[in-house]
C-alpha atoms as a PDB file:
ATOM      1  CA  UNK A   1       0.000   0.000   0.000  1.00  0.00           C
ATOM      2  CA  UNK A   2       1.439   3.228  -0.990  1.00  0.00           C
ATOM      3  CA  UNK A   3       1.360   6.019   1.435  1.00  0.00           C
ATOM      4  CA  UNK A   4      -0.232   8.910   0.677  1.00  0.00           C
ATOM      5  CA  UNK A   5       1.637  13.070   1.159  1.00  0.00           C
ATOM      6  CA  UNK A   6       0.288  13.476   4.576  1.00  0.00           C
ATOM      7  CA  UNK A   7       0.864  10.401   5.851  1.00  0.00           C
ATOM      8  CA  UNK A   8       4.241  10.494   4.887  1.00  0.00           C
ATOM      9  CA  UNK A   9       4.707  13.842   6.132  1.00  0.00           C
ATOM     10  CA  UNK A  10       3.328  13.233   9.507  1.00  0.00           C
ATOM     11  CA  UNK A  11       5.932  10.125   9.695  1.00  0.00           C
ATOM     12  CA  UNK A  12       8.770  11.946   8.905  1.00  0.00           C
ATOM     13  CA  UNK A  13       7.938  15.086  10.587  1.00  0.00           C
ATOM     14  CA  UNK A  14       5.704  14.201  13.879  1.00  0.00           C
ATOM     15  CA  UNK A  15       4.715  16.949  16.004  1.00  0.00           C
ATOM     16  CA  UNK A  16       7.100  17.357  18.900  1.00  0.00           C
ATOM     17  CA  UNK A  17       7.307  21.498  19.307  1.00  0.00           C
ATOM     18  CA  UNK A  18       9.269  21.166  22.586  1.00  0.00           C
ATOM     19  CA  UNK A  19      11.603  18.328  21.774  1.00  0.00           C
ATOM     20  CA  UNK A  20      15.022  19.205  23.030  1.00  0.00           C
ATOM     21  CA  UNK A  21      14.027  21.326  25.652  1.00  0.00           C
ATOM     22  CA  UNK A  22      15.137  19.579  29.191  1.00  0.00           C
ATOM     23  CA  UNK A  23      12.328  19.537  31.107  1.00  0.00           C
ATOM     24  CA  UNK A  24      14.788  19.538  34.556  1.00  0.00           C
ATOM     25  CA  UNK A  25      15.863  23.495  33.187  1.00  0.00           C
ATOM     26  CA  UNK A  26      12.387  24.441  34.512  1.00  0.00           C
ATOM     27  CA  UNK A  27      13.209  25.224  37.906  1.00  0.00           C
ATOM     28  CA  UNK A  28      14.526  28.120  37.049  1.00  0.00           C
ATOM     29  CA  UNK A  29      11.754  29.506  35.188  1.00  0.00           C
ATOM     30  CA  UNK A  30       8.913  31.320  36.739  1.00  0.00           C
ATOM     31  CA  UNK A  31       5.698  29.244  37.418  1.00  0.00           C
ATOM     32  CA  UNK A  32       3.482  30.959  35.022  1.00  0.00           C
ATOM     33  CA  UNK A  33       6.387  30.071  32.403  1.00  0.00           C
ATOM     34  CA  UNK A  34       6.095  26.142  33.817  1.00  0.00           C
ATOM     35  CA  UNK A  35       2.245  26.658  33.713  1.00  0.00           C
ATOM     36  CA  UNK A  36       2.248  27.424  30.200  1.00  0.00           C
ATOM     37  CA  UNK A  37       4.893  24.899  29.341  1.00  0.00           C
ATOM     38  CA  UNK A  38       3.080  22.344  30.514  1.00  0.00           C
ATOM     39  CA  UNK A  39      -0.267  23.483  28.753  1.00  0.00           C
ATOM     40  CA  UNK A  40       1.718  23.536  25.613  1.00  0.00           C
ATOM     41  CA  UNK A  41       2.952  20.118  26.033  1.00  0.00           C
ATOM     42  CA  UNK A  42      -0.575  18.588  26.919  1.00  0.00           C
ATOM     43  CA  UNK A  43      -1.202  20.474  23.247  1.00  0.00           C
ATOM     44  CA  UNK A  44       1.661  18.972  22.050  1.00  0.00           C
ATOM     45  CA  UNK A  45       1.099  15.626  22.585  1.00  0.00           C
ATOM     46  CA  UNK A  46      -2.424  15.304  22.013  1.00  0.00           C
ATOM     47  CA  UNK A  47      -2.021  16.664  18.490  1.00  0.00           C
ATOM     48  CA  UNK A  48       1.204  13.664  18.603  1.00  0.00           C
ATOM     49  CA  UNK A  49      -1.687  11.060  19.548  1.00  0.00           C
ATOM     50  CA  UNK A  50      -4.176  12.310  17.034  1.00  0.00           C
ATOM     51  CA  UNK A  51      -1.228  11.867  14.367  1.00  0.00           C
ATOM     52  CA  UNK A  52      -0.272   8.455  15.467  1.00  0.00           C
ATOM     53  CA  UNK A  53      -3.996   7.270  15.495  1.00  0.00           C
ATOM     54  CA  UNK A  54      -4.557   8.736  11.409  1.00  0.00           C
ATOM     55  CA  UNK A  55      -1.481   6.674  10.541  1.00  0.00           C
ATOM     56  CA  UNK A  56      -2.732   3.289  12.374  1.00  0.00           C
ATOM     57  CA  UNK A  57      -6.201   3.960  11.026  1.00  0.00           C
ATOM     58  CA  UNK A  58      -4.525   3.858   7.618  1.00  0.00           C
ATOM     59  CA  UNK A  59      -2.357   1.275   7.827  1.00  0.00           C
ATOM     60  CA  UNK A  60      -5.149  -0.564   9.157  1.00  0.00           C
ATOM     61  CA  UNK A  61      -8.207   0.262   6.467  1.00  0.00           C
ATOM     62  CA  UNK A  62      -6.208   2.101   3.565  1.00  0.00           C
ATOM     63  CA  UNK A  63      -7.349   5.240   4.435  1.00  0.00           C
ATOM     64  CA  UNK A  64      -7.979   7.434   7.473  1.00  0.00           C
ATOM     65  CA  UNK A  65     -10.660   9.998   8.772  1.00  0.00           C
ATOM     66  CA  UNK A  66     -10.214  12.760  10.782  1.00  0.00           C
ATOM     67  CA  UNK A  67     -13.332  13.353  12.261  1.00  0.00           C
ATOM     68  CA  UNK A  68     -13.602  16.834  14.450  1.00  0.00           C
ATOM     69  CA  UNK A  69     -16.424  18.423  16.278  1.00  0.00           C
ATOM     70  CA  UNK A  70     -17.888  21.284  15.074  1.00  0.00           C
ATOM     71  CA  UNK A  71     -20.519  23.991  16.739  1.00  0.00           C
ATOM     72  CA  UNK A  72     -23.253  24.490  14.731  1.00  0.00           C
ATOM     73  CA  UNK A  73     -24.645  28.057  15.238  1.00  0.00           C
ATOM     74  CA  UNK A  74     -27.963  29.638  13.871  1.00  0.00           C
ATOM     75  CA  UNK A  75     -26.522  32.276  11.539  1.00  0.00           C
ATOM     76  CA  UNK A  76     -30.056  33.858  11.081  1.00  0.00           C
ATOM     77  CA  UNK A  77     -29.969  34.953  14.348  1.00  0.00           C
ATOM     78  CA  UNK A  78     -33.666  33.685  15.323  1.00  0.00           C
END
């Protein structure tokens, strides 16, 4: 099965913004800095998960959907 652009992109190039940054450096950092770190990294690796379950999906069926939920809104306004 060949893989398709995004797949192979997301293989070579998984998301990992704060890879390389030591996570023992953080001491010296103020907490809101931590704080935010560590909300960034929850990002982070969620988006990493959500990656690595589109690949298994298609290895597994050929294909892969990304399903994501969406507010609908009444744009009439009633």
């Amino acid at each position: 099965m060949k893989r398709t652009p995004a797949e192979e992109f997301m293989i070579l190039h998984p998301h990992k913004p704060l890879e390389g940054f030591p996570e023992e450096k953080l001491a010296i950092y103020s907490q809101e800095f931590r704080e935010s770190y560590f909300r960034r990294k929850a990002i982070a690796d969620n988006l990493l998960e959500q990656q690595r379950a589109l690949i298994r999906q298609f290895r597994k069926k050929g294909y892969a959907e990304d399903y994501k939920e969406v507010e609908v809104t009444d744009d009439e306004g009633n």
